[in-house]
Protein backbone atom coordinates (compact mmCIF):
# COMPACT_ATOMS: atom_id res chain seq x y z
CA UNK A 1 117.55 64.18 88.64
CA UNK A 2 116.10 62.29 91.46
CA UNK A 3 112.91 62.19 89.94
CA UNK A 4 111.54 59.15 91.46
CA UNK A 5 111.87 60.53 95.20
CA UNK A 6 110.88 63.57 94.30
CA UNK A 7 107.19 62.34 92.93
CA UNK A 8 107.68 60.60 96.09
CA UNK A 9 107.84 63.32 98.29
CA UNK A 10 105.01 64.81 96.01
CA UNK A 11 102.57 62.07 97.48
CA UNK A 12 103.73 63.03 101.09
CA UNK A 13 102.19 66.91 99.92
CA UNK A 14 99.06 64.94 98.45
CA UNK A 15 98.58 62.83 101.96
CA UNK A 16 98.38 66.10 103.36
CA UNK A 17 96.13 67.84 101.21
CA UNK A 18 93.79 64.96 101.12
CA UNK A 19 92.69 66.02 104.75
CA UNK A 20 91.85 69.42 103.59
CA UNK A 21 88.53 67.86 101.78
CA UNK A 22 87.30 66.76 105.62
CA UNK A 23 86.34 70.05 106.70
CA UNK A 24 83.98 70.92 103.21
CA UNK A 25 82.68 67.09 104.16
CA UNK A 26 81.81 68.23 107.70
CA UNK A 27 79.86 71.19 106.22
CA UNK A 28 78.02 69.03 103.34
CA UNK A 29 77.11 66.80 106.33
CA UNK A 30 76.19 69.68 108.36
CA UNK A 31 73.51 71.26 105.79
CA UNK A 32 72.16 68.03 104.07
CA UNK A 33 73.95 68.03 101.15
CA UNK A 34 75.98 65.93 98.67
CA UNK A 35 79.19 64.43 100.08
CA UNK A 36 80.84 62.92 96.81
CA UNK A 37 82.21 66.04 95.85
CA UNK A 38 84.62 66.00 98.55
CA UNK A 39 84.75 61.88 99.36
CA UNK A 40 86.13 61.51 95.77
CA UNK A 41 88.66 63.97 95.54
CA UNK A 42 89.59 63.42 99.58
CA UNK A 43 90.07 59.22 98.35
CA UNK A 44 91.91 60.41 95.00
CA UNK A 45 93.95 62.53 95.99
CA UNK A 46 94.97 60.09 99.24
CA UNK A 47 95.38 57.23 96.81
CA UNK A 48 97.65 59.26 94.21
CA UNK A 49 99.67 60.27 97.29
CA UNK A 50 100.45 56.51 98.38
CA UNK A 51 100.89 55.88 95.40
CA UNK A 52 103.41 58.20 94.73
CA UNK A 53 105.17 57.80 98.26
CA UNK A 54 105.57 54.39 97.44
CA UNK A 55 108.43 55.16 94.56
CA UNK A 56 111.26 56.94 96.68
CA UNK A 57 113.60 54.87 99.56
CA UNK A 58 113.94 57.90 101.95
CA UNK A 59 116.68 59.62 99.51
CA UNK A 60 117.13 63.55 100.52
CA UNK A 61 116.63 65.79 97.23
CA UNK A 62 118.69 68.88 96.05
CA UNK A 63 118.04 72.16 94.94
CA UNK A 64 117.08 70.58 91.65
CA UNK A 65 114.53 68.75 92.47
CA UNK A 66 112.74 71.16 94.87
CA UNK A 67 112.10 73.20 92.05
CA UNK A 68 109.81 70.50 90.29
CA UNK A 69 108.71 69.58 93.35
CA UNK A 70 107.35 72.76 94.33
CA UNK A 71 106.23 73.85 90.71
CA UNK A 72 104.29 70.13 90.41
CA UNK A 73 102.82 70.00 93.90
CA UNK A 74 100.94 73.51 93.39
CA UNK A 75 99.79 72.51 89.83
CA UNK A 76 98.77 68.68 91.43
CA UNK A 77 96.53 70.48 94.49
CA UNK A 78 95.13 73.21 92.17
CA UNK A 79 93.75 69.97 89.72
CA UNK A 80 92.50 67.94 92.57
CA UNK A 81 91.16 70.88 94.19
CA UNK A 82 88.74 71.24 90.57
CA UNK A 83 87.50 68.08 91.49
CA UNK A 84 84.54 69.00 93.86
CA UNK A 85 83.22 71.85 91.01
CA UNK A 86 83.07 69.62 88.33
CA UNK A 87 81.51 66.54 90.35
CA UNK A 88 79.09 69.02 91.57
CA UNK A 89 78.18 69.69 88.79
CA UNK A 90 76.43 73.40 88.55
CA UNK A 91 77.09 76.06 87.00
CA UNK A 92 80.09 77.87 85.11
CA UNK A 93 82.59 76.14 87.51
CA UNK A 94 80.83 72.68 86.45
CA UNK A 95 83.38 72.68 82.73
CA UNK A 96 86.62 70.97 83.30
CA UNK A 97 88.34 74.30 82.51
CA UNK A 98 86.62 76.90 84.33
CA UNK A 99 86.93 74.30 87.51
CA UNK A 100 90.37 74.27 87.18
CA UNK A 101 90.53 78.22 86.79
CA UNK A 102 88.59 78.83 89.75
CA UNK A 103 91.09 76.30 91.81
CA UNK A 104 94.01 77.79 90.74
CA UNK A 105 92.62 81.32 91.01
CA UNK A 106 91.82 79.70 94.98
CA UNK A 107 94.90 77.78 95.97
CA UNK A 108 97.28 80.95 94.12
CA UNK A 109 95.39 84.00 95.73
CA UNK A 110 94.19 85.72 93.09
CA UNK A 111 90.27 85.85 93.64
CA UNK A 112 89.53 86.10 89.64
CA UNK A 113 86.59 84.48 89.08
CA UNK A 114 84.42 82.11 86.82
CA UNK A 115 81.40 81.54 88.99
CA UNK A 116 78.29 83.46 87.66
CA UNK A 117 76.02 82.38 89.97
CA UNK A 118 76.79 82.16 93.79
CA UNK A 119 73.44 80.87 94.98
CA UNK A 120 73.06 77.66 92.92
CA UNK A 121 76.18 76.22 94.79
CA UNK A 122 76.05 74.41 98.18
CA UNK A 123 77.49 76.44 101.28
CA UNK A 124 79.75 73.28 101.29
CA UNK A 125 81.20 74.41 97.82
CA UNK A 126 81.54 77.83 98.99
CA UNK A 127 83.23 76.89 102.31
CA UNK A 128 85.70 74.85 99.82
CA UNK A 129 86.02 78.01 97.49
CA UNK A 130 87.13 80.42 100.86
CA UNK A 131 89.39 77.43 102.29
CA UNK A 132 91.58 77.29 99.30
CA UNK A 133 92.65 80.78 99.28
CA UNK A 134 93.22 79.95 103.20
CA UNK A 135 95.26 76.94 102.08
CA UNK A 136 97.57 78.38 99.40
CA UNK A 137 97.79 82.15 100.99
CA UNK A 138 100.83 80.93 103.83
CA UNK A 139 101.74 77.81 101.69
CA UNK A 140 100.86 73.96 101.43
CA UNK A 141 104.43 73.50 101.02
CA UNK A 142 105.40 75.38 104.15
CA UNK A 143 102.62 73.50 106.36
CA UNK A 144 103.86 70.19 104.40
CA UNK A 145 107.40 71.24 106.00
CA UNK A 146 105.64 72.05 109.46
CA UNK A 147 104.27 68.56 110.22
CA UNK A 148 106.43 66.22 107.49
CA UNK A 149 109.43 65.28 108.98
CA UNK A 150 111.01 64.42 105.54
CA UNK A 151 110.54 68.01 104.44
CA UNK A 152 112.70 69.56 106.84
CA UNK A 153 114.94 68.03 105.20
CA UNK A 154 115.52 70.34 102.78
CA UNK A 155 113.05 72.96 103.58
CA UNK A 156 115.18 76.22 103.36
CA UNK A 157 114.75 75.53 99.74
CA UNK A 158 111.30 74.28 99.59
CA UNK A 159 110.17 77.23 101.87
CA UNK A 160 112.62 79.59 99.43
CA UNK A 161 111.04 78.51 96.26
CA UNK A 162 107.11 79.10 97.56
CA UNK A 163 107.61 82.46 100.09
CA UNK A 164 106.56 85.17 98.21
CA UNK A 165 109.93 88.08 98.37
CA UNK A 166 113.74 87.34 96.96
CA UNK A 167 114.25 86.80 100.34
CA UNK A 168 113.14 84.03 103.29
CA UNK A 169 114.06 84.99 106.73
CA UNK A 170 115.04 81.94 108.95
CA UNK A 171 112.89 82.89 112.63
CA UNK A 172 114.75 79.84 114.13
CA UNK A 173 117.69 77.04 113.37
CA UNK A 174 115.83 74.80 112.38
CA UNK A 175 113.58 75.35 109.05
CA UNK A 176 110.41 72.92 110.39
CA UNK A 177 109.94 75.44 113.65
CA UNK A 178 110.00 78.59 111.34
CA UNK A 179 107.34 77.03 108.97
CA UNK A 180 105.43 76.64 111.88
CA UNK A 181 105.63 79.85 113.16
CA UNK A 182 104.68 81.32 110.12
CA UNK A 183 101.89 79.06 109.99
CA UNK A 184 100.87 79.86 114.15
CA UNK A 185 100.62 83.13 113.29
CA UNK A 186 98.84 83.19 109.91
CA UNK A 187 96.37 80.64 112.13
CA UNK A 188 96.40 83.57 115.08
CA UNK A 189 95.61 86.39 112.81
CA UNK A 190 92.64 84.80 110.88
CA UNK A 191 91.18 83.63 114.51
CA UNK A 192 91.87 87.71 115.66
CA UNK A 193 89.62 88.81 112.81
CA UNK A 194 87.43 86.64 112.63
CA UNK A 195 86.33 87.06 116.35
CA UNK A 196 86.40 90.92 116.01
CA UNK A 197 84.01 90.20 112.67
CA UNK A 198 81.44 88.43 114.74
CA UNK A 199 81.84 90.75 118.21
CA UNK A 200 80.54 93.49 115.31
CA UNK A 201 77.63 91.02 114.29
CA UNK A 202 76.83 90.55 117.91
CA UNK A 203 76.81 94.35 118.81
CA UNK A 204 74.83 95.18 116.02
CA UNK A 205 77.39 97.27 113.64
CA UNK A 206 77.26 94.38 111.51
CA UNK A 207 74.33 92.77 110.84
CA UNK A 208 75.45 90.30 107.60
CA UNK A 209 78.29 89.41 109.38
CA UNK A 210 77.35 86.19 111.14
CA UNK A 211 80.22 84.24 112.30
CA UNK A 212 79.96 81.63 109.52
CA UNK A 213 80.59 84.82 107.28
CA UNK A 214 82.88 86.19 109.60
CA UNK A 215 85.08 82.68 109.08
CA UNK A 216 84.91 82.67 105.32
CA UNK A 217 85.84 86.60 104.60
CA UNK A 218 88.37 85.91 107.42
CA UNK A 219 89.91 82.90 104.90
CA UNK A 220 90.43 85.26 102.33
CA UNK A 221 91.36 88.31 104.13
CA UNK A 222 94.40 86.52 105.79
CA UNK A 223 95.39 84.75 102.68
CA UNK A 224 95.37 88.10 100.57
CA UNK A 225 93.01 85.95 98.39
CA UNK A 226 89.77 88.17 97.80
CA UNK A 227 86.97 85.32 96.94
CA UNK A 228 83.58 86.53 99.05
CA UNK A 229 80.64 84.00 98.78
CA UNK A 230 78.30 86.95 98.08
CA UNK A 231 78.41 88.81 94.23
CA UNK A 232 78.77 92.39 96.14
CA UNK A 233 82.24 91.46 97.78
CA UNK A 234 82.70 93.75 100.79
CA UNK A 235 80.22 96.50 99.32
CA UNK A 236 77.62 94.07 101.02
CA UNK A 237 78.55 95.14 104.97
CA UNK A 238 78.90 97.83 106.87
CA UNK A 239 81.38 100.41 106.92
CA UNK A 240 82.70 99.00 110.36
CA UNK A 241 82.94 95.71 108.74
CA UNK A 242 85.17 97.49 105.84
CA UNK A 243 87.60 99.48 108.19
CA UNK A 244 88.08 95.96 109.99
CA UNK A 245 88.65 94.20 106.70
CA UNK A 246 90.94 96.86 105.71
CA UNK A 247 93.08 97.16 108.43
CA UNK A 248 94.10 92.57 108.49
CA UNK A 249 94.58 93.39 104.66
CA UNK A 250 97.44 95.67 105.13
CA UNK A 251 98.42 93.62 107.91
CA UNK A 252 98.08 90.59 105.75
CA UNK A 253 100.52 92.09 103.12
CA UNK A 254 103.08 92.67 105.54
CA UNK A 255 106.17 90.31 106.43
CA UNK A 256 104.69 87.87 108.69
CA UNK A 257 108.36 88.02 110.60
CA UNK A 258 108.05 91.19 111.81
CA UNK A 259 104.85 89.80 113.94
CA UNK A 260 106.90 87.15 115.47
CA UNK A 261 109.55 89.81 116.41
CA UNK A 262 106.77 91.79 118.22
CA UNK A 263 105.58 88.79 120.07
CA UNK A 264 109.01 88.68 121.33
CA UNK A 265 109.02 92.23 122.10
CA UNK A 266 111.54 93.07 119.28
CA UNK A 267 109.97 96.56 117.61
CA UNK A 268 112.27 96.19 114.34
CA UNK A 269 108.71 96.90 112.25
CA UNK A 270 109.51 100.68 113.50
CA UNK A 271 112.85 100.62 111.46
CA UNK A 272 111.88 98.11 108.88
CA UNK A 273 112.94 100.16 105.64
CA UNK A 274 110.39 97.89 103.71
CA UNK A 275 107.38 97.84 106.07
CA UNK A 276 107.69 101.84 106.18
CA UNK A 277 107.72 102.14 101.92
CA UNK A 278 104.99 99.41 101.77
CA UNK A 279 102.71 101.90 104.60
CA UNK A 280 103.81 105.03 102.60
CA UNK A 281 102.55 103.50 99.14
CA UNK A 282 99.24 102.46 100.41
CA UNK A 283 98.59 106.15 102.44
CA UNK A 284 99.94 108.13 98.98
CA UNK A 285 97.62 106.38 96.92
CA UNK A 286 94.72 106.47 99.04
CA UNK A 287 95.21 110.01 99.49
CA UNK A 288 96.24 110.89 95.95
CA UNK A 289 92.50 108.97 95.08
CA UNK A 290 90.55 111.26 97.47
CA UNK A 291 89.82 114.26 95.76
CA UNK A 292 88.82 112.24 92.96
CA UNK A 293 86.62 110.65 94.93
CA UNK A 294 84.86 113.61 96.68
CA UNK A 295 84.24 115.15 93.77
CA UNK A 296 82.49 112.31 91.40
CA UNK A 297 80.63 110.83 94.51
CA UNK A 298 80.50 113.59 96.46
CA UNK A 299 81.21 111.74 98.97
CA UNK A 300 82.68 113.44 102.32
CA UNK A 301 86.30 113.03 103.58
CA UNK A 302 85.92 110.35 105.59
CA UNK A 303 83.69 108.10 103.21
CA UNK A 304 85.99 108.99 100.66
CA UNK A 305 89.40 107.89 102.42
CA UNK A 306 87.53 105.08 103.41
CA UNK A 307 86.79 104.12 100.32
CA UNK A 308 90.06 105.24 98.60
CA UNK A 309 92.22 103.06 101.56
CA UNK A 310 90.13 99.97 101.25
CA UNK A 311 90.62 99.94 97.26
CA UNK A 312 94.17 100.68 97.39
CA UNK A 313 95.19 98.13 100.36
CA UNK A 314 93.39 95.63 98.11
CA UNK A 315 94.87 95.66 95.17
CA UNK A 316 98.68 96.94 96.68
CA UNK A 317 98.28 93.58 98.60
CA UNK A 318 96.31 91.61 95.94
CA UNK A 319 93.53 90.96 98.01
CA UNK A 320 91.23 91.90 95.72
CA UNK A 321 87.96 92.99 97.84
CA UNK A 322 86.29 95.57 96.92
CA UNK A 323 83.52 98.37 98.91
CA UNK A 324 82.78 99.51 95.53
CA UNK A 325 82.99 99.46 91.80
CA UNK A 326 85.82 101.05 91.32
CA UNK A 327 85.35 100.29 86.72
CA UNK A 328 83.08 103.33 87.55
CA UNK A 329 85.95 105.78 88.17
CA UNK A 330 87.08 108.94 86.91
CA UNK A 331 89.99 107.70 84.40
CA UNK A 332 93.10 109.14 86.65
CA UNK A 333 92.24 107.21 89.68
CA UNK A 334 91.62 103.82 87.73
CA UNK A 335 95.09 104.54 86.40
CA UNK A 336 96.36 104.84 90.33
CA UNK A 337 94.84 101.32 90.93
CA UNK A 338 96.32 100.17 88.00
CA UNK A 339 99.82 100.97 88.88
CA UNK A 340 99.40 99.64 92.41
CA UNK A 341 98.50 96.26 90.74
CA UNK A 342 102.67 96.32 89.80
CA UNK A 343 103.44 96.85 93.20
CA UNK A 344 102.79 93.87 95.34
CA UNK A 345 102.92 93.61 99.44
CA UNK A 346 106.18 92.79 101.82
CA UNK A 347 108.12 89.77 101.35
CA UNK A 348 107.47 87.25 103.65
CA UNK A 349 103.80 88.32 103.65
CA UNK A 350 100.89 86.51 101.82
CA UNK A 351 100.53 89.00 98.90
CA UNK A 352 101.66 88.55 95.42
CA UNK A 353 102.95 91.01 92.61
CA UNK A 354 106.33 92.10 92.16
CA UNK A 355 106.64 92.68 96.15
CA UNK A 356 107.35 96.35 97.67
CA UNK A 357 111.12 95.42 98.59
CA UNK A 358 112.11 94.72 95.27
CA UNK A 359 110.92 98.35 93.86
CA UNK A 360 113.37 99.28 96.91
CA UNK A 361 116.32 97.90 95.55
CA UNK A 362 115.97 98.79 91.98
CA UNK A 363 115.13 102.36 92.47
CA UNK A 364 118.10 102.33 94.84
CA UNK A 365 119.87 100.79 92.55
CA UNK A 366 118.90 103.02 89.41
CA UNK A 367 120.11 106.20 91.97
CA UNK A 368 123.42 104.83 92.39
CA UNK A 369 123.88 104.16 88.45
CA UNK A 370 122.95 107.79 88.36
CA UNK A 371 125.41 109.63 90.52
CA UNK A 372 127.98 106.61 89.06
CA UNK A 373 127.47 108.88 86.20
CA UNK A 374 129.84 112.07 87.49
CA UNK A 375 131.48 110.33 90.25
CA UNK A 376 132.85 107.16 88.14
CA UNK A 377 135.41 106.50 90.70
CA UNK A 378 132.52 106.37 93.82
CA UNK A 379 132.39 102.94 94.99
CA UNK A 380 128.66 102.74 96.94
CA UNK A 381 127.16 100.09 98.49
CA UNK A 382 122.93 99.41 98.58
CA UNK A 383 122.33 99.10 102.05
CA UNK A 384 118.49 98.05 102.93
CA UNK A 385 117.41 98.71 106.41
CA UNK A 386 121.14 99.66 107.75
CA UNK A 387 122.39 95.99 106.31
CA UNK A 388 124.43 95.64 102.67
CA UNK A 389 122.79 94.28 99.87
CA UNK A 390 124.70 91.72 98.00
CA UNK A 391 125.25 91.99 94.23
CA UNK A 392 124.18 88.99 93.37
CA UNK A 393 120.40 89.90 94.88
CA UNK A 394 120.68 93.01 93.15
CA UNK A 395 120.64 91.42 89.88
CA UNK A 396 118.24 88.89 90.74
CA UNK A 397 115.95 92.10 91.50
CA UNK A 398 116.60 93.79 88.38
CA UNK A 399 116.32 90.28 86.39
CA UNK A 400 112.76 89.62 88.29
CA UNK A 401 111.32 92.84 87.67
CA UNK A 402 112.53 92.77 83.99
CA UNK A 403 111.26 89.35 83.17
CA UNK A 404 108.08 89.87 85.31
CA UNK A 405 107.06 92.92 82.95
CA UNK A 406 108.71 90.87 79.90
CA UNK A 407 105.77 88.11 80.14
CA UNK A 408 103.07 90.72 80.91
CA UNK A 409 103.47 92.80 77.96
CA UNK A 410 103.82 88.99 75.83
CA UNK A 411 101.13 88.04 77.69
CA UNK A 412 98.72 90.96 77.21
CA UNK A 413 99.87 90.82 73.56
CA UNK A 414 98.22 87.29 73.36
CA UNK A 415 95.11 88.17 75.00
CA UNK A 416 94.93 91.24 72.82
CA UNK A 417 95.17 89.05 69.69
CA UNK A 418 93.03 86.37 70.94
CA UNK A 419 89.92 89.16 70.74
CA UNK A 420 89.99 90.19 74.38
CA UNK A 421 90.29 93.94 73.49
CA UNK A 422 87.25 94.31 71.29
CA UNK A 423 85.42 93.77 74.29
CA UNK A 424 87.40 95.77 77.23
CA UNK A 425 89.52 97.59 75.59
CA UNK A 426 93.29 97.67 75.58
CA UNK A 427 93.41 98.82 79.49
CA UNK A 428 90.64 95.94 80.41
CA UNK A 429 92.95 93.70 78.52
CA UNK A 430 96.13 94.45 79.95
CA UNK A 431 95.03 94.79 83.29
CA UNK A 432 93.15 91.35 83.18
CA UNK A 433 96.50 90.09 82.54
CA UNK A 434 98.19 92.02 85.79
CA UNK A 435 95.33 90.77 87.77
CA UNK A 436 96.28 87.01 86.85
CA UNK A 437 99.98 87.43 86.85
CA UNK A 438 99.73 89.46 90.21
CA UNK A 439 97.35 87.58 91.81
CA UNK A 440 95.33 90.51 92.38
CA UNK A 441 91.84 89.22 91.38
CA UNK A 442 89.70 91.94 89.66
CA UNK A 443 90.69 94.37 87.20
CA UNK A 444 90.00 97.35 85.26
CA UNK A 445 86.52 98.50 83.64
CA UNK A 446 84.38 95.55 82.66
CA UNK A 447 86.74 93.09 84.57
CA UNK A 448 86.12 95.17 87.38
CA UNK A 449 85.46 93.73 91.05
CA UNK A 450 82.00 92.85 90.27
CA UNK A 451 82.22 91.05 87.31
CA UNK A 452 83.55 87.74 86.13
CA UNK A 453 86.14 86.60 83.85
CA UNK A 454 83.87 84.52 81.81
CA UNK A 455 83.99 87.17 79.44
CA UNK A 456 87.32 85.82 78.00
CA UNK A 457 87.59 83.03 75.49
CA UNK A 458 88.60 79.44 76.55
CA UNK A 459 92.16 80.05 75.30
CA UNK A 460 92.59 83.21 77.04
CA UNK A 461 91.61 81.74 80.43
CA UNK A 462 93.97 78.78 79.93
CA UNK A 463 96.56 81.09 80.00
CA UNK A 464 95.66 82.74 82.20
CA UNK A 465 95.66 79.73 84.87
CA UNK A 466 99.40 79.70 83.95
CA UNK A 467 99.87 82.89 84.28
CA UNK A 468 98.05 82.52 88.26
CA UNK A 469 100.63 79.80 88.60
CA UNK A 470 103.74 81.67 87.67
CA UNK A 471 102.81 84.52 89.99
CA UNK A 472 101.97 82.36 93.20
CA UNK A 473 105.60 80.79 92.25
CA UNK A 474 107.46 84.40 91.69
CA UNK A 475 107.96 82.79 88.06
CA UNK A 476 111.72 81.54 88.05
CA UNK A 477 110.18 78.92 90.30
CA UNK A 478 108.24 77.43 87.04
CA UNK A 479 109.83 78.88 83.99
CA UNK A 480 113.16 77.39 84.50
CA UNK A 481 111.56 74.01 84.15
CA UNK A 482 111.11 74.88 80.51
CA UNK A 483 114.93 75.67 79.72
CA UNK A 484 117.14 73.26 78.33
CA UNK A 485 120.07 73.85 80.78
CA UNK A 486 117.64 72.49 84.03
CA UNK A 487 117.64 69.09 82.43
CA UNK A 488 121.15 68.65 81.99
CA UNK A 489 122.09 70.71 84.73
């Protein structure tokens, strides 16, 4: 174990992540208020990195050591990114714990909350709170890789280890131009929506849309990440406003790869096998939700699929945004939400869960078990998208999806215990535990979209910044620092 160049290369990551503090700064300037909660943290954080830089000698790093590397560098930013909360001092966020919740719950994507009270915070701490869904949704590791020139060496595993999906698609030869791709257009995207955002505050369909809103919701929209500087979410704008939002969502949960293929005039999205299941789950759930909709809201069709596709695209993609209170629905369509919250966006794309091309495989997979049944002798291959799938990948499906449900249920069986139930219920319970594993955000009943997980004990939210952390990093990523075999590997 190389450890000592690999807490080097760690202080690289924190070099860079000092700079994010400078645009929160700019904005505390901007507005007249307090600068320390960024100035310390941006100084800390730079220090710790020299620091740490200074105890590697330019030694390249294995497979090994990128997983620590990766699994300590998200885990470092989300605890210096708790800095500004607690320094400022106010509110909820203002207790060691619930700051470090609320990063994590930032830099991972999830959108789960502690803050009780938006308007006793700073618009500098709520510019921080959007940028650091912005920040983690494509990757600090991947923009680490982009600009350090010691990453690239390397970075296939680096970049493997934090892309959401079993699988990373290489756009170019070399690993430092495909991080940067993915990063140009993850920058592109946000700049697309946020412009259309304000043209619809400028032409009067939106009139809570200013631009400076237009910027934040377009942070969190892009990053899949769901935090909203106003209590209402997305129930606070127009309907033109939702439709917009709803439409970079799904587009936010797709793989990023197939957008640099159209930009080269390459139309593969039309035959992706993935991209067409992932479009097919959010339409059959929308629609399935309709009728339910119509008839407890009476709402008409068009309010209704709005409604029904704006829920569903946020929780298949783990956005988490919400038009509406959906803890108010009719039992069956709660239960439809609930089972999106298992089934994740593309891989490749900024959304967490379990990830649409996995389901894919296994259920391919369980079909060809099945007719291996009467025809023992029939030897069949999986083929995704016209291409073979290996066997190895196939069991490192199966084994995700397996241990992924393995520490919810152990998980839910905690919070359950711990007294979480008695309050929400077993559903609330277990879905609170989805919505932190997933990196989904809200969940069911009273941990619905417009509530706050405050309601859990200190305990329960400790794990449940683990849990954040071992979804961001697709769990294998963290959990095989904590077998035996790693360290003597």
């Amino acid at each position: 174990m190389r450890l000592r160049e690999t807490l080097a290369l760690l202080g690289e990551i924190m070099m860079l992540f000092s700079l994010s503090f400078l645009a929160p700064l700019a904005v505390a300037l901007y507005y007249g208020t307090p600068i320390e909660p960024f100035l310390i943290p941006l100084v800390m954080s730079l220090l710790s990195g020299v620091l740490l830089r200074s105890l590697g000698n330019g030694e390249e790093i294995g497979v090994r050591e990128a997983f620590l590397l990766v699994s300590l560098a998200w885990m470092s930013i989300a605890a210096f990114g708790a800095l500004p909360y607690i320094i400022a001092g106010k509110g909820s966020t203002a207790s060691p714990l619930n700051a470090l919740f609320e990063s994590m719950s930032g830099f991972t994507t999830t959108g789960a909350t502690v803050m009780a009270n938006f308007s006793i915070h700073s618009r500098a701490i709520l510019f921080w709170r959007q940028l650091t869904q912005w920040l983690g949704g494509m990757g600090i590791v991947v923009l680490a890789i982009a600009i350090l020139p010691r990453l690239s060496v390397g970075g296939s595993e680096l970049m493997a280890l934090e892309a959401p999906g079993p699988q990373l698609e290489k756009l170019t030869p070399r690993i430092r131009n495909t991080a940067g791709i993915f990063w140009m257009i993850y920058t592109g995207l946000t700049a697309m929506e946020m412009l259309i955002l304000s043209a619809l505050h400028y032409t009067g369909l939106a009139p809570r849309m200013t631009p400076y809103m237009a910027l934040l919701h377009s942070f969190t929209t892009m990053s899949t990440g769901g935090f909203s500087p106003l209590s209402q979410s997305i129930k606070a704008f127009s309907p033109a406003v939702q439709w917009v939002i709803a439409v970079f969502m799904i587009l936010a949960g797709a793989n990023f790869a197939l957008f640099w293929y159209l930009l080269r005039r390459d139309y593969r999205i039309i035959r992706n096998e993935e991209f067409r299941w992932y479009i097919l789950a959010i339409l059959g759930l929308s629609l399935l939700i309709v009728p339910y909709l119509m008839r407890q809201f009476e709402f008409n069709i068009l309010t209704a699929f709005r409604q029904a596709l704006f829920q569903v695209a946020s929780i298949v993609t783990t956005t988490g945004y919400a038009t509406m209170d959906f803890s108010k629905w009719v039992l069956p369509a709660q239960f439809m939400l609930f089972f999106a919250m298992f089934l994740g966006g593309s891989s490749g794309s900024t959304a967490g869960s379990i990830k649409i091309i996995r389901w894919v495989i296994a259920l391919k997979a369980v079909k060809r078990e099945l007719l291996s049944a009467f025809h023992p002798k029939m030897i069949a291959n999986i083929r995704l998208g016209g291409l073979k799938v290996e066997e190895s990948s196939i069991r490192s499906v199966l084994a995700f999806i397996v241990l992924y449900l393995v520490i919810f249920f152990a998980s839910s069986l905690f919070v359950v215990l711990n007294g979480a139930a008695v309050r929400l219920g077993l559903a609330g319970a277990m879905s609170a535990v989805a919505a932190t594993l997933g990196n989904i955000g809200p969940g069911i009943g009273a941990i619905g979209p417009m509530a706050n997980y405050l309601i859990f004990p200190p305990q329960t939210r400790a794990l449940m910044i683990v849990l954040m952390w071992f979804g961001r990093l697709e769990v294998v990523t963290v959990l095989v620092l904590f077998t035996r075999s790693y360290w003597r590997w």
